[in-house]
Protein backbone atom coordinates (compact mmCIF):
# COMPACT_ATOMS: atom_id res chain seq x y z
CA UNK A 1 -4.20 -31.47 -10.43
CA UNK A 2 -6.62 -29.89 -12.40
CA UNK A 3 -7.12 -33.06 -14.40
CA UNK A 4 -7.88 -35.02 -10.97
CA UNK A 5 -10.27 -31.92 -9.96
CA UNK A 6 -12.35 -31.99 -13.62
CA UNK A 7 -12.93 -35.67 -13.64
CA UNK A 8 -14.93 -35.15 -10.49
CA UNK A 9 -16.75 -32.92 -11.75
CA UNK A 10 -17.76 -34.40 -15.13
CA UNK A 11 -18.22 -37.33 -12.97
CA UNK A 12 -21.29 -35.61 -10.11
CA UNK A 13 -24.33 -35.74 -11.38
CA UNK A 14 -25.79 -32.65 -9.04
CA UNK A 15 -23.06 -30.79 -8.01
CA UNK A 16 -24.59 -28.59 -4.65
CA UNK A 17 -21.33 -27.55 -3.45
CA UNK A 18 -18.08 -27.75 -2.03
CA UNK A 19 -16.59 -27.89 1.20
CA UNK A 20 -12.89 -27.72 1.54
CA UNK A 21 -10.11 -28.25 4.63
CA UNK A 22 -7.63 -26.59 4.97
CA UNK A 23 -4.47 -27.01 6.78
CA UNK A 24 -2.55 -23.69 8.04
CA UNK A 25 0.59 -24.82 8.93
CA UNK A 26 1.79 -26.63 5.88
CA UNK A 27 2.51 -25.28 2.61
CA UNK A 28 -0.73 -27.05 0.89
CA UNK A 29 -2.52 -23.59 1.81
CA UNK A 30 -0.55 -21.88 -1.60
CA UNK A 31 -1.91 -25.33 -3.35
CA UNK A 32 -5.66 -25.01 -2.37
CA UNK A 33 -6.09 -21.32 -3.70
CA UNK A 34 -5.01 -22.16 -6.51
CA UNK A 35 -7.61 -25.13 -6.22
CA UNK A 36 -10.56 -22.85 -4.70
CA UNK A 37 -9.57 -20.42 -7.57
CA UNK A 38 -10.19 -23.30 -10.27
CA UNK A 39 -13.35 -24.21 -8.51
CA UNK A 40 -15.03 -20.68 -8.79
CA UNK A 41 -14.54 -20.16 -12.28
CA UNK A 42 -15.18 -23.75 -13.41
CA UNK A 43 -18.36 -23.62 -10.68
CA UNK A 44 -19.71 -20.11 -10.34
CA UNK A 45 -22.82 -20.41 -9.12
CA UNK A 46 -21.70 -23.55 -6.50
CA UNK A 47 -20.92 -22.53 -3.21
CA UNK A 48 -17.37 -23.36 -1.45
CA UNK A 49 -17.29 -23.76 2.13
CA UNK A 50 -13.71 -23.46 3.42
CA UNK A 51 -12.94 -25.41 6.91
CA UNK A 52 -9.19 -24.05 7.81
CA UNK A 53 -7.53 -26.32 10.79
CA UNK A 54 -4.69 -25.20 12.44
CA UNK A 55 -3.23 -27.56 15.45
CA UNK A 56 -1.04 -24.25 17.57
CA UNK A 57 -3.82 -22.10 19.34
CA UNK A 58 -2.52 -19.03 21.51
CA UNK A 59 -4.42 -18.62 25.10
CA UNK A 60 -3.78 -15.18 26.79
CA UNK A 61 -4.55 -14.03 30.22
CA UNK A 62 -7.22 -11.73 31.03
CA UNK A 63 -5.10 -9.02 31.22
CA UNK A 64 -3.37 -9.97 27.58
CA UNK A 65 -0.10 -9.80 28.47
CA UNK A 66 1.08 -13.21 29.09
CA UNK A 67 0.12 -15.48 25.69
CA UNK A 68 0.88 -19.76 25.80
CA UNK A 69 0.87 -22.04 23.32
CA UNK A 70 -2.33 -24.37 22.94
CA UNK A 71 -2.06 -27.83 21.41
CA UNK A 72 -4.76 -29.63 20.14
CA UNK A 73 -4.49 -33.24 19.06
C-alpha cells in the first residue's frame, strides 16, 4: 500500500493537501490510520482533511429516552 501511496506522491507536482473518506462501519477504518499515519510523516507540513461516512444514524426524542435507527442511502 505504501508503494501505491508514494508513487502519487512522487508523481504531484504541488501537493496542497489531502482529503480522505472514511467509512465507519467497515474494517478499512484500522487500514486508513495506518494510511493517515504514513501521510503525516511522509507530508508534514500538508494538511489532511478527514471526511468519515457512516450510513446508521440514531434519532432520539426530545425527551431522550426513546432512540431509532436512521438510514441514509
Amino acid at each position: 500500500m505504501e508503494d501505491k501511496v508514494r508513487y502519487f506522491l512522487e508523481d504531484s507536482d504541488y501537493l496542497r493537501g489531502f482529503q480522505c473518506f472514511l467509512d465507519t462501519n467497515s474494517g478499512y477504518g484500522s487500514i486508513n490510520k495506518y494510511i493517515l499515519q504514513y501521510l503525516s510523516e511522509e507530508c508534514p507540513k500538508s494538511p489532511i482533511f478527514q471526511y468519515a461516512f457512516n450510513n446508521e444514524h440514531y434519532a432520539s426524542n426530545i425527551d431522550g429516552k426513546q432512540n431509532e435507527k436512521v438510514y441514509f442511502y
